[in-house]
C-alpha atoms as a PDB file:
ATOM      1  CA  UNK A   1      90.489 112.470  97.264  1.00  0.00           C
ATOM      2  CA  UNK A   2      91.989 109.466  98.723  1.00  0.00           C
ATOM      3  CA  UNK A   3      95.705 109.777  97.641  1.00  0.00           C
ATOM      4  CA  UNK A   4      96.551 107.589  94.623  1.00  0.00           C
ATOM      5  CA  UNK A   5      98.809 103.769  94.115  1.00  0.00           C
ATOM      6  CA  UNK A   6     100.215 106.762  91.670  1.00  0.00           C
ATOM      7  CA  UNK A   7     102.539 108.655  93.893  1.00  0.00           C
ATOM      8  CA  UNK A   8     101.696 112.438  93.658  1.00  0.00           C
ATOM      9  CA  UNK A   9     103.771 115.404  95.024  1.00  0.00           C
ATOM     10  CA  UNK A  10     102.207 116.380  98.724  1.00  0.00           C
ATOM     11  CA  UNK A  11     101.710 119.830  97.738  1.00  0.00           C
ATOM     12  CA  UNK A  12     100.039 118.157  94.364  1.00  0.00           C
ATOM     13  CA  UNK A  13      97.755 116.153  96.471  1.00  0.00           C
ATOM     14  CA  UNK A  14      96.528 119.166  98.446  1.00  0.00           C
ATOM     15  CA  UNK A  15      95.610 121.183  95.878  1.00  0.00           C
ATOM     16  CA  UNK A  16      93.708 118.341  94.387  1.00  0.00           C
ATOM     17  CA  UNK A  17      92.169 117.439  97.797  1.00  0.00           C
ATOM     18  CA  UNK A  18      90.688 120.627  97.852  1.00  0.00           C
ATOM     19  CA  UNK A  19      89.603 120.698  94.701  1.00  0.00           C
ATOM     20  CA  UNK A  20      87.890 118.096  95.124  1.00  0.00           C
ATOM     21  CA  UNK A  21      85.578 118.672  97.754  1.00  0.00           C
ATOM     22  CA  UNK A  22      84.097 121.164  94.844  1.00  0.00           C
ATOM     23  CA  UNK A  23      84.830 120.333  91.548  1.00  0.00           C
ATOM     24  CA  UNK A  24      84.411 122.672  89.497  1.00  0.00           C
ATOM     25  CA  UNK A  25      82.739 122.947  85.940  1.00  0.00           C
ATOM     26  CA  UNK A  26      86.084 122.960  83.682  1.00  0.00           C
ATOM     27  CA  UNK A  27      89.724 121.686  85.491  1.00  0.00           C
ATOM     28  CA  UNK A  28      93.159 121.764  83.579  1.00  0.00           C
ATOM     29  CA  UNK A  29      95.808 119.350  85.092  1.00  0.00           C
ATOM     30  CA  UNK A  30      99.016 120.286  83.587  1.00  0.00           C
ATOM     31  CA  UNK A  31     102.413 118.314  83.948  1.00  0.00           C
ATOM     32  CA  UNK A  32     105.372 117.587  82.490  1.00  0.00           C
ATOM     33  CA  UNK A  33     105.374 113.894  80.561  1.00  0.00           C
ATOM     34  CA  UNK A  34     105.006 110.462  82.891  1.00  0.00           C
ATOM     35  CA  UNK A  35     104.205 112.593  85.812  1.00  0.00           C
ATOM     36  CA  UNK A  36     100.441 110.878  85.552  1.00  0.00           C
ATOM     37  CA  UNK A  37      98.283 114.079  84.517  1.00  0.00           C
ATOM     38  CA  UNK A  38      95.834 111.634  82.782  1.00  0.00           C
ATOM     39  CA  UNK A  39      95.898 109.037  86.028  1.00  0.00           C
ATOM     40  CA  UNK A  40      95.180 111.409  88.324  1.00  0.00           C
ATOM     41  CA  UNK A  41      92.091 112.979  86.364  1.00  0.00           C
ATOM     42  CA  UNK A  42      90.681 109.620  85.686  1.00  0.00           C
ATOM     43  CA  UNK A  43      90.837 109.184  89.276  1.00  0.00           C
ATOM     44  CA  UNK A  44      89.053 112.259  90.162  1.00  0.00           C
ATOM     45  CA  UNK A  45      86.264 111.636  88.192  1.00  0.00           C
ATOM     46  CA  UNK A  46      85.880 107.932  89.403  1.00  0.00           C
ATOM     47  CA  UNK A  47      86.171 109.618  92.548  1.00  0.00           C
ATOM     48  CA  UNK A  48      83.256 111.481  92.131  1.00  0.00           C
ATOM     49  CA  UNK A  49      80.960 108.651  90.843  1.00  0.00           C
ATOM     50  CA  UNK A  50      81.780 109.386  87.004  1.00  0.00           C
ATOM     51  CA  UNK A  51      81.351 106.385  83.999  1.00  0.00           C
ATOM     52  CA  UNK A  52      84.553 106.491  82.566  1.00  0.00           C
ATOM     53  CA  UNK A  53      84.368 109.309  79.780  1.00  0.00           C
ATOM     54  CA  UNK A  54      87.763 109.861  78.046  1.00  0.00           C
ATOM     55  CA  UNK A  55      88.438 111.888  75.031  1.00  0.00           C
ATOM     56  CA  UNK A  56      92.062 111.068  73.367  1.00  0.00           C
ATOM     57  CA  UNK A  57      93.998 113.015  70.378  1.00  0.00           C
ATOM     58  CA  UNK A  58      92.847 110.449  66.893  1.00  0.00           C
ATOM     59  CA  UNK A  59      94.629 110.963  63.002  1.00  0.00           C
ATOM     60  CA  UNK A  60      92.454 110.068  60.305  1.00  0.00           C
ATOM     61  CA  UNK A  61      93.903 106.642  58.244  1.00  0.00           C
ATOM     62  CA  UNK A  62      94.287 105.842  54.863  1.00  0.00           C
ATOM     63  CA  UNK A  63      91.206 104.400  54.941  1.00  0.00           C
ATOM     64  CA  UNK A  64      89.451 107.756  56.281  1.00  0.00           C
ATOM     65  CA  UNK A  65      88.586 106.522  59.615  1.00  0.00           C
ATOM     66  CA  UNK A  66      89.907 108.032  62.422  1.00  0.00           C
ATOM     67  CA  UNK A  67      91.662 106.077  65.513  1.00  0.00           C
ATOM     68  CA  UNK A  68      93.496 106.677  68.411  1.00  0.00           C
ATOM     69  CA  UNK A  69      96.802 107.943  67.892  1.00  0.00           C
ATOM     70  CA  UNK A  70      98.868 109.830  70.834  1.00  0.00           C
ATOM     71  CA  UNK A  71     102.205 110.528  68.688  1.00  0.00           C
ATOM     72  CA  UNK A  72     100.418 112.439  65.776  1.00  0.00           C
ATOM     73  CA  UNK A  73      96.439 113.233  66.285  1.00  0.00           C
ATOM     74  CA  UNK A  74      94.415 115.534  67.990  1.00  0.00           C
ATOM     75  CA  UNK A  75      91.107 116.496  69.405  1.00  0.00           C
ATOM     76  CA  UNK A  76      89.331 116.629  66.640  1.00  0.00           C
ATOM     77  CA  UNK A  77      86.585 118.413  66.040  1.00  0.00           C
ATOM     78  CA  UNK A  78      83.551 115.686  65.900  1.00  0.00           C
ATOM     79  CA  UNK A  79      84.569 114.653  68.879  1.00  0.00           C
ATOM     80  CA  UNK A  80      83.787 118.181  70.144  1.00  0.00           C
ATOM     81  CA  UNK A  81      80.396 118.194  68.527  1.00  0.00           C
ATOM     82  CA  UNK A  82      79.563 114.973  69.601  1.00  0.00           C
ATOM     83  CA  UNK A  83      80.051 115.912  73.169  1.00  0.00           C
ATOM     84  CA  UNK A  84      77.991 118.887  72.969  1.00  0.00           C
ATOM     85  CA  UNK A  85      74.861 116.973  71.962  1.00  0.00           C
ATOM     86  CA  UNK A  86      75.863 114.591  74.840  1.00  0.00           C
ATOM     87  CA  UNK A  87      75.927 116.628  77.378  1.00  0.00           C
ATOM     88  CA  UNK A  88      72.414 118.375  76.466  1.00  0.00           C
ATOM     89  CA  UNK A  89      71.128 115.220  77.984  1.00  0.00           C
ATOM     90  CA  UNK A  90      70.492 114.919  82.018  1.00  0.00           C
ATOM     91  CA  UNK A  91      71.706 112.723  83.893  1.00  0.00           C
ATOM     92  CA  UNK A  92      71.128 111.038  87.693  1.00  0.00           C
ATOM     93  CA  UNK A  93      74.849 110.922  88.425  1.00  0.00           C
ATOM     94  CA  UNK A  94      77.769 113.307  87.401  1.00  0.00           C
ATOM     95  CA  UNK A  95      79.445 113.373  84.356  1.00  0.00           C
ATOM     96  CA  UNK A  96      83.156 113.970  84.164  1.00  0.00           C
ATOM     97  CA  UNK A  97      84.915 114.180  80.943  1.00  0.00           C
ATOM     98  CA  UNK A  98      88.824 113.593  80.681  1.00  0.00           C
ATOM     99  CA  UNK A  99      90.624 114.944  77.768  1.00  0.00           C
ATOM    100  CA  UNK A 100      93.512 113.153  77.604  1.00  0.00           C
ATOM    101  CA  UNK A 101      95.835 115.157  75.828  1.00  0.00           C
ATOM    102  CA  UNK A 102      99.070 113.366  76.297  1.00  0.00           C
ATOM    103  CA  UNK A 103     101.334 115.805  73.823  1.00  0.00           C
ATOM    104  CA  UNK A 104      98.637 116.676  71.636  1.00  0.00           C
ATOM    105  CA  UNK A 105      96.552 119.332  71.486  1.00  0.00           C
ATOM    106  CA  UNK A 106      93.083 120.264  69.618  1.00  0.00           C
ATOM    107  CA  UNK A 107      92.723 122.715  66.625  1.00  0.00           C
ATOM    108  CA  UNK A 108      91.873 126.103  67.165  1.00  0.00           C
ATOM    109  CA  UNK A 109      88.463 124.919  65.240  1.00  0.00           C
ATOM    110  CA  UNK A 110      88.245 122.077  67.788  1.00  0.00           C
ATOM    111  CA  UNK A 111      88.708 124.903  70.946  1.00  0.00           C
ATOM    112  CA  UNK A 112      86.494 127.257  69.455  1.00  0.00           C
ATOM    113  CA  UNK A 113      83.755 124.656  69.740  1.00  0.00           C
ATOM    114  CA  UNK A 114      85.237 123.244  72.826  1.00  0.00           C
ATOM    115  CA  UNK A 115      84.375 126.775  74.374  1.00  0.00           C
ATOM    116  CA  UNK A 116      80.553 126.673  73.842  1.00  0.00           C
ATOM    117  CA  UNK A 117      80.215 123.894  76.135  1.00  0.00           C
ATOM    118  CA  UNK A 118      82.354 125.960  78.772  1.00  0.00           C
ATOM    119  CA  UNK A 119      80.316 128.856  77.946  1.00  0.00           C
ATOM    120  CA  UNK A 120      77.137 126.793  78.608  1.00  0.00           C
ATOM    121  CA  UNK A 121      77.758 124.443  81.704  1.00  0.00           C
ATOM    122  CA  UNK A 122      75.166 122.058  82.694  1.00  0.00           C
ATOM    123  CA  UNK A 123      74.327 120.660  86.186  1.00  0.00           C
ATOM    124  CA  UNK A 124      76.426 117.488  86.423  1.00  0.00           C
ATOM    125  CA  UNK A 125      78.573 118.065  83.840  1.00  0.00           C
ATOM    126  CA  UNK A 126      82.552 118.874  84.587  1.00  0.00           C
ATOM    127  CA  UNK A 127      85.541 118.333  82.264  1.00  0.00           C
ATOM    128  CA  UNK A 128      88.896 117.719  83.236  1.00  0.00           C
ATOM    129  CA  UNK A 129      91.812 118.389  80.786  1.00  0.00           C
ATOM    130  CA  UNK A 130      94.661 116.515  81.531  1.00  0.00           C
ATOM    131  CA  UNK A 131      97.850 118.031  79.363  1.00  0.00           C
ATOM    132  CA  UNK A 132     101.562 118.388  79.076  1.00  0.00           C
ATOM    133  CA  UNK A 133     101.188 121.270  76.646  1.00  0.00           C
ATOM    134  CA  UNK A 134      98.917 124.098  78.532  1.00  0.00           C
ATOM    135  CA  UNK A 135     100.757 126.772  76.036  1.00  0.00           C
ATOM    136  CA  UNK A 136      99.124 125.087  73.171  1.00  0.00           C
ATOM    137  CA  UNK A 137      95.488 125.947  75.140  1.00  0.00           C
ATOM    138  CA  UNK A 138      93.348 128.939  73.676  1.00  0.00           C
ATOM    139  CA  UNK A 139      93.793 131.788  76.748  1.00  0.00           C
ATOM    140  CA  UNK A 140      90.028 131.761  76.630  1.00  0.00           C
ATOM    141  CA  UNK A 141      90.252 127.994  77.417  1.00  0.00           C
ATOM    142  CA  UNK A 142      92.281 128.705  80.259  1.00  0.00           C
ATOM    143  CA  UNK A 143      90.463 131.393  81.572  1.00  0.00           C
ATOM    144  CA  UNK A 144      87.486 129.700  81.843  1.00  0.00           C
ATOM    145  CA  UNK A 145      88.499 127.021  83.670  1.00  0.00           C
ATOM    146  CA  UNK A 146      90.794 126.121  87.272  1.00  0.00           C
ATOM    147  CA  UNK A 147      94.425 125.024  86.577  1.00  0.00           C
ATOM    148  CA  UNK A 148      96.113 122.487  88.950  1.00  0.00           C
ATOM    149  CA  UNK A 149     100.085 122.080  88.099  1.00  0.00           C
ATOM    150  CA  UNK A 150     100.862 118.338  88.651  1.00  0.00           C
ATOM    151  CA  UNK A 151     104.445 118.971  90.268  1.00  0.00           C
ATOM    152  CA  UNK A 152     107.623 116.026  89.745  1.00  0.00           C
ATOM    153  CA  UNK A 153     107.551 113.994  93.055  1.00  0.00           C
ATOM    154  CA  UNK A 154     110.163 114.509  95.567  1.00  0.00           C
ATOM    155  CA  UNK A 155     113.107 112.816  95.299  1.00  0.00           C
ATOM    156  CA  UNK A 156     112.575 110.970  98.211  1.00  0.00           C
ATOM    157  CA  UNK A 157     109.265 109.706  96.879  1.00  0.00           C
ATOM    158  CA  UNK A 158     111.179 108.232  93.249  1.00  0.00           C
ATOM    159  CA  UNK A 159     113.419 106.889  95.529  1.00  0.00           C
ATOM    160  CA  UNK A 160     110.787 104.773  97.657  1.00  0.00           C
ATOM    161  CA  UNK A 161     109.152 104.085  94.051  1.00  0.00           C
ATOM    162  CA  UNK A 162     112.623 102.450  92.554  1.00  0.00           C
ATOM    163  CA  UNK A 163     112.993 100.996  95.821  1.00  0.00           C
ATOM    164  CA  UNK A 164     109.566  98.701  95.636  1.00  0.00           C
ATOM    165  CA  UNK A 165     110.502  97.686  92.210  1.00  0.00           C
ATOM    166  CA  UNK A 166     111.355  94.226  91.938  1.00  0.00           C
ATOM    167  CA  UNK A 167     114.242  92.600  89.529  1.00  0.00           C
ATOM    168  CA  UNK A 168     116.200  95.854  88.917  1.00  0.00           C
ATOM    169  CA  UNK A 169     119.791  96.375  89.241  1.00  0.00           C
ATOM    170  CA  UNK A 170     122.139  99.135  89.634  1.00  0.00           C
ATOM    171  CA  UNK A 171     122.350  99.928  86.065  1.00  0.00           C
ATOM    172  CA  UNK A 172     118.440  99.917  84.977  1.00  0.00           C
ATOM    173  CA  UNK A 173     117.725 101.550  88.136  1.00  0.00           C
ATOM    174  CA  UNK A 174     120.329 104.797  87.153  1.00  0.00           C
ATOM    175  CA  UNK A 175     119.560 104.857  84.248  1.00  0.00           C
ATOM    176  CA  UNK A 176     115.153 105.049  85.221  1.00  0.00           C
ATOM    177  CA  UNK A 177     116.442 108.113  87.857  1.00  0.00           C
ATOM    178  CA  UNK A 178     118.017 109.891  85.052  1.00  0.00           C
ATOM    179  CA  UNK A 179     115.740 109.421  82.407  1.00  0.00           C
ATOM    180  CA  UNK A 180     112.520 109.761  84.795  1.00  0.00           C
ATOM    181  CA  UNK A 181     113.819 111.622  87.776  1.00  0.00           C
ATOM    182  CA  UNK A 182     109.911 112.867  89.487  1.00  0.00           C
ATOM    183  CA  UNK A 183     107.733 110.752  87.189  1.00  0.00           C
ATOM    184  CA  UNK A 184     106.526 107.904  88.682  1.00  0.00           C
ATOM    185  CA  UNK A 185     103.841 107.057  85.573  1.00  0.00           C
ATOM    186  CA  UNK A 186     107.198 107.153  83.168  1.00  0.00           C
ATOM    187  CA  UNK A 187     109.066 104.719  85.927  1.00  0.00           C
ATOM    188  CA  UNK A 188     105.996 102.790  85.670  1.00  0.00           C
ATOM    189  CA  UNK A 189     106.046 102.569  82.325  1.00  0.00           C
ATOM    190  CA  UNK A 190     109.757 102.160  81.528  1.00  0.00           C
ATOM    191  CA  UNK A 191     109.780  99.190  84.296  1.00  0.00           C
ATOM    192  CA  UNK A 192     106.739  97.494  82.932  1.00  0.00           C
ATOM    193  CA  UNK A 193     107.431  97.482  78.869  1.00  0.00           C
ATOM    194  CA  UNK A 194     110.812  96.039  77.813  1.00  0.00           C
ATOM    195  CA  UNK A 195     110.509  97.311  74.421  1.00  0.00           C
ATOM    196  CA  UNK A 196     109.805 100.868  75.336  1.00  0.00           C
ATOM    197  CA  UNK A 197     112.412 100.958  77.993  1.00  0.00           C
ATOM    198  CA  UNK A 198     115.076 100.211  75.047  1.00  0.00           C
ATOM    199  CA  UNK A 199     113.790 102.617  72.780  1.00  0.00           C
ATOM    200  CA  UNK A 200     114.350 104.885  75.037  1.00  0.00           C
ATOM    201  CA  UNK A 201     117.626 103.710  76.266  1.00  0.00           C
ATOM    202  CA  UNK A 202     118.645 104.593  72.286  1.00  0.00           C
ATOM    203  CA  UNK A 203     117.312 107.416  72.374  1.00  0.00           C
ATOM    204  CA  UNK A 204     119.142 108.850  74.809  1.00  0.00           C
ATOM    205  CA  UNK A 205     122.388 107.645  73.627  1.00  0.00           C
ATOM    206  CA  UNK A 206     121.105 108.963  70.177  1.00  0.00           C
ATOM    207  CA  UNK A 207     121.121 112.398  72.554  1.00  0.00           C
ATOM    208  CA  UNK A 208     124.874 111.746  73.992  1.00  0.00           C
ATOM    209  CA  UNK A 209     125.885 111.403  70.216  1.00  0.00           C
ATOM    210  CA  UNK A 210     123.852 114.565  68.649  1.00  0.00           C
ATOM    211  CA  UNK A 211     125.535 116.631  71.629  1.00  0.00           C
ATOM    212  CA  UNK A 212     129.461 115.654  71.787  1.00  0.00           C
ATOM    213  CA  UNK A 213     129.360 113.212  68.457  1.00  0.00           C
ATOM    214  CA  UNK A 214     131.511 114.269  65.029  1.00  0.00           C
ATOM    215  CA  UNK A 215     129.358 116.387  62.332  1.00  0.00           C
ATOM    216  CA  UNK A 216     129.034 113.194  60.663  1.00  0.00           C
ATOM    217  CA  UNK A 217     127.457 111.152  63.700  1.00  0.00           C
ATOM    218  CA  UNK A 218     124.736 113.826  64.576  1.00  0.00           C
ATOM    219  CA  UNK A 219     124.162 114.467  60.614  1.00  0.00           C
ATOM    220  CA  UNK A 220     123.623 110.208  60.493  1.00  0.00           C
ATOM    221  CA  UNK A 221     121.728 110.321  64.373  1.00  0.00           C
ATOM    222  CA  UNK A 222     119.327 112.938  62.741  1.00  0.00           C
ATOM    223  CA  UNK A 223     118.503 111.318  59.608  1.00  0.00           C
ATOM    224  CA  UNK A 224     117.411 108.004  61.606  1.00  0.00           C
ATOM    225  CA  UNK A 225     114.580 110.227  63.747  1.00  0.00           C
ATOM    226  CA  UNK A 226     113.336 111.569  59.799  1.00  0.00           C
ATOM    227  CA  UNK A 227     109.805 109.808  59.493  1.00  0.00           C
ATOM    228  CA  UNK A 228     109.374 109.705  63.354  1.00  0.00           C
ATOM    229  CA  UNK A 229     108.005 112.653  64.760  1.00  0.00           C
ATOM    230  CA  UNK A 230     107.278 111.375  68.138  1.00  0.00           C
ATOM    231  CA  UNK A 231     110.683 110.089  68.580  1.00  0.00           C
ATOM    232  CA  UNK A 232     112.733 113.266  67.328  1.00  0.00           C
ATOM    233  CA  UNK A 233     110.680 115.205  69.808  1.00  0.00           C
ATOM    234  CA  UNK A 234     111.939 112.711  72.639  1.00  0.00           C
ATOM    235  CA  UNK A 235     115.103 113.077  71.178  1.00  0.00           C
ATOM    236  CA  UNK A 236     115.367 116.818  72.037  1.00  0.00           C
ATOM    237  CA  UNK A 237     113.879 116.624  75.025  1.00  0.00           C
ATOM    238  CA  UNK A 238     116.874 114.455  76.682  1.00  0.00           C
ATOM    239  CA  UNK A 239     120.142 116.529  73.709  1.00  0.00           C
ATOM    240  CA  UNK A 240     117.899 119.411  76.615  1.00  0.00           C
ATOM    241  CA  UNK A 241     117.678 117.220  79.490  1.00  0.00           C
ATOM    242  CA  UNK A 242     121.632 116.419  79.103  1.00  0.00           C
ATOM    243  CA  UNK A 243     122.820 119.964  78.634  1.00  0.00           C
ATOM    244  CA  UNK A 244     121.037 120.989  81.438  1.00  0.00           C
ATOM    245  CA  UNK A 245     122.914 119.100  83.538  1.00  0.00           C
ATOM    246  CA  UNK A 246     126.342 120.008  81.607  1.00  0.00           C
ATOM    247  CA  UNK A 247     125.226 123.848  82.368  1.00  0.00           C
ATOM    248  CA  UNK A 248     124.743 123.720  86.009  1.00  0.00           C
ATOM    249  CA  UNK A 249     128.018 122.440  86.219  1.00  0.00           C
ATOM    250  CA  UNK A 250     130.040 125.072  84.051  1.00  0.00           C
ATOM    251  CA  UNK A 251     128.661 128.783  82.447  1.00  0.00           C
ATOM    252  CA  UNK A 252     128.828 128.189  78.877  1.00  0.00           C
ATOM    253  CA  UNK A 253     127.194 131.210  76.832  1.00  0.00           C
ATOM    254  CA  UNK A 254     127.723 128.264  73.716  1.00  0.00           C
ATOM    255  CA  UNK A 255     125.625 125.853  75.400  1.00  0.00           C
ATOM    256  CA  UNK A 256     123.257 128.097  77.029  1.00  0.00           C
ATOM    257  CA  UNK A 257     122.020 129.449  73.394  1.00  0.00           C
ATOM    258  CA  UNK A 258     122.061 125.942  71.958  1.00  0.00           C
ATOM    259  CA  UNK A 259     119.710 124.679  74.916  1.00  0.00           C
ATOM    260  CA  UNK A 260     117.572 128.063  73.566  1.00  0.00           C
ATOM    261  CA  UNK A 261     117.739 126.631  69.954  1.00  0.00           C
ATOM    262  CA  UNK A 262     116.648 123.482  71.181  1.00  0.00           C
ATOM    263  CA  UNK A 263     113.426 124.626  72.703  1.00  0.00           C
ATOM    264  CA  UNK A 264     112.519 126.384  69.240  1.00  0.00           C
ATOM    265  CA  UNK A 265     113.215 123.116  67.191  1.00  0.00           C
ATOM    266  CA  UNK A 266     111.378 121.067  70.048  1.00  0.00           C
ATOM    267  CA  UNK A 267     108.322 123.658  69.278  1.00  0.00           C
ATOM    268  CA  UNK A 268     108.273 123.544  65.724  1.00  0.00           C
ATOM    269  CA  UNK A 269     107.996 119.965  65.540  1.00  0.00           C
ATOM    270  CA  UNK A 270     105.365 119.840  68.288  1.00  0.00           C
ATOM    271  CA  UNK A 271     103.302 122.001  65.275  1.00  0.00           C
ATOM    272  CA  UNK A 272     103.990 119.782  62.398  1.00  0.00           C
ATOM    273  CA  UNK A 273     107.146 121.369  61.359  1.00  0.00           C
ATOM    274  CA  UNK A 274     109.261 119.542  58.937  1.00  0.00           C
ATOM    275  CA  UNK A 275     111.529 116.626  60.719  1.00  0.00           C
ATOM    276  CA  UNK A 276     114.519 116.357  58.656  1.00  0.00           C
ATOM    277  CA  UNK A 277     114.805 120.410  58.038  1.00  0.00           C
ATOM    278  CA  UNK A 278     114.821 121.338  61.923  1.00  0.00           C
ATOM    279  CA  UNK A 279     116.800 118.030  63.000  1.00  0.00           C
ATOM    280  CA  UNK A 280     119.533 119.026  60.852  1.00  0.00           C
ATOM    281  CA  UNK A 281     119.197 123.128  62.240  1.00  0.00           C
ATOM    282  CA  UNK A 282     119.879 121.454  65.254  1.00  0.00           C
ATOM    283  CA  UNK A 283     123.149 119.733  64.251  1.00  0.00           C
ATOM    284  CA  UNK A 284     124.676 122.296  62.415  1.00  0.00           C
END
């Protein structure tokens, strides 16, 4: 595959050169967030000739409908069904399915189905899942099907990314390396949309405060992330990010089992646990 405007790590793009060349029926891309898994499926399957055939997490509404929603759906299991009776049908040029997972994941209902389709592949018919979670993926799932891990770029390579970006100065373009450090879709993304660089930006002073603030800051930080799942969840990802880089700079058994704790609270709310309850865990 003709490398990417994307910039992928070189041992990345080898693996998914030579994948490639024989793609095979089921393909897992797994990566951590903004390092492009979805970009760099949807390429492979416009690569090989594919219509553009995406499957993304949805939450049903008040109204009963179901939409699109990346910070609190899944696969759901219509969707599922729906592709099964689609892909009974033959077709003149290969179909290539993209699950774009972002964070999500699908029900174990919604796996269970999704492995009859694996267990019956059709001539034609390959599906790529593009996710950040692969622990959340049945072991049957993964078993069935080749893995590629999308690796962080090189340094060098987010480097010669911040470098081509136009109207930044010192400050934004710090504060991208830290926050996005080998993920040239989240530089991308933080470069291109004002208001989500600044969310961000609060978050991760929200992160500074729940990690050195008073009892009473962290307590007030926490309550603010209460009906915003998505956003607590980026929230302990950089309180992590941060005390990573505290730990390789000084042994601190404290520190070391909080990072630990963090994970677990980071998990729970990835399965619907409750906000408020694991936010405040976290503080105290």
């Amino acid at each position: 595959m003709t490398q990417s405007p994307l910039i992928i790590h070189p041992t990345t793009q080898l693996h998914i050169d030579m994948i490639s060349q024989n793609l095979p029926h089921a393909l897992i891309l797994s990566g951590p967030s903004g390092v492009g898994v979805a970009t760099i499926a949807k390429q492979l399957a416009k690569h090989h000739g594919s219509p553009s055939l995406t499957i993304e997490p949805k939450k049903k509404g008040s109204d009963g409908k179901f939409s699109v929603d990346f910070n609190a759906g899944s696969m759901i299991i219509d969707d599922i069904r729906e592709l099964y009776s689609s892909t009974r049908t033959k077709h003149s040029q290969k179909h290539v399915y993209v699950f774009d997972f972002g964070d999500r994941t699908m029900s174990v209902q919604a796996q269970n189905a999704f492995l009859k389709l694996l267990e019956e592949p059709q001539d034609g018919t390959h599906f790529i899942l593009a996710t950040h979670r692969l622990d959340k993926l049945l072991p049957t799932i993964i078993s069935r099907s080749q893995t590629i891990q999308i690796l962080p770029v090189l340094q060098e390579q987010t480097d010669e990314l911040l470098n081509s970006v136009s109207n930044i100065d010192q400050t934004k373009r710090s504060r991208l390396q830290f926050i996005a450090k080998g993920l040239p879709a989240e530089i991308i993304r933080l470069q291109e949309d004002d208001a989500y660089y600044e969310k961000r930006i609060k978050i991760m002073q929200d992160a500074k405060t729940m990690i050195s603030g008073t009892p009473y800051e962290k307590l007030l930080t926490a309550h603010a992330y209460k009906d915003d799942r998505s956003g607590a969840v980026t929230l302990l990802g950089d309180m992590m990010m941060q005390l990573t880089v505290v730990l390789k700079s000084t042994k601190n058994t404290a520190q070391a089992a909080k990072l630990t704790q963090l994970i677990d609270t980071q998990d729970a709310l990835n399965v619907n646990g409750n906000i408020r309850l694991h936010l405040a865990r976290s503080v105290v």
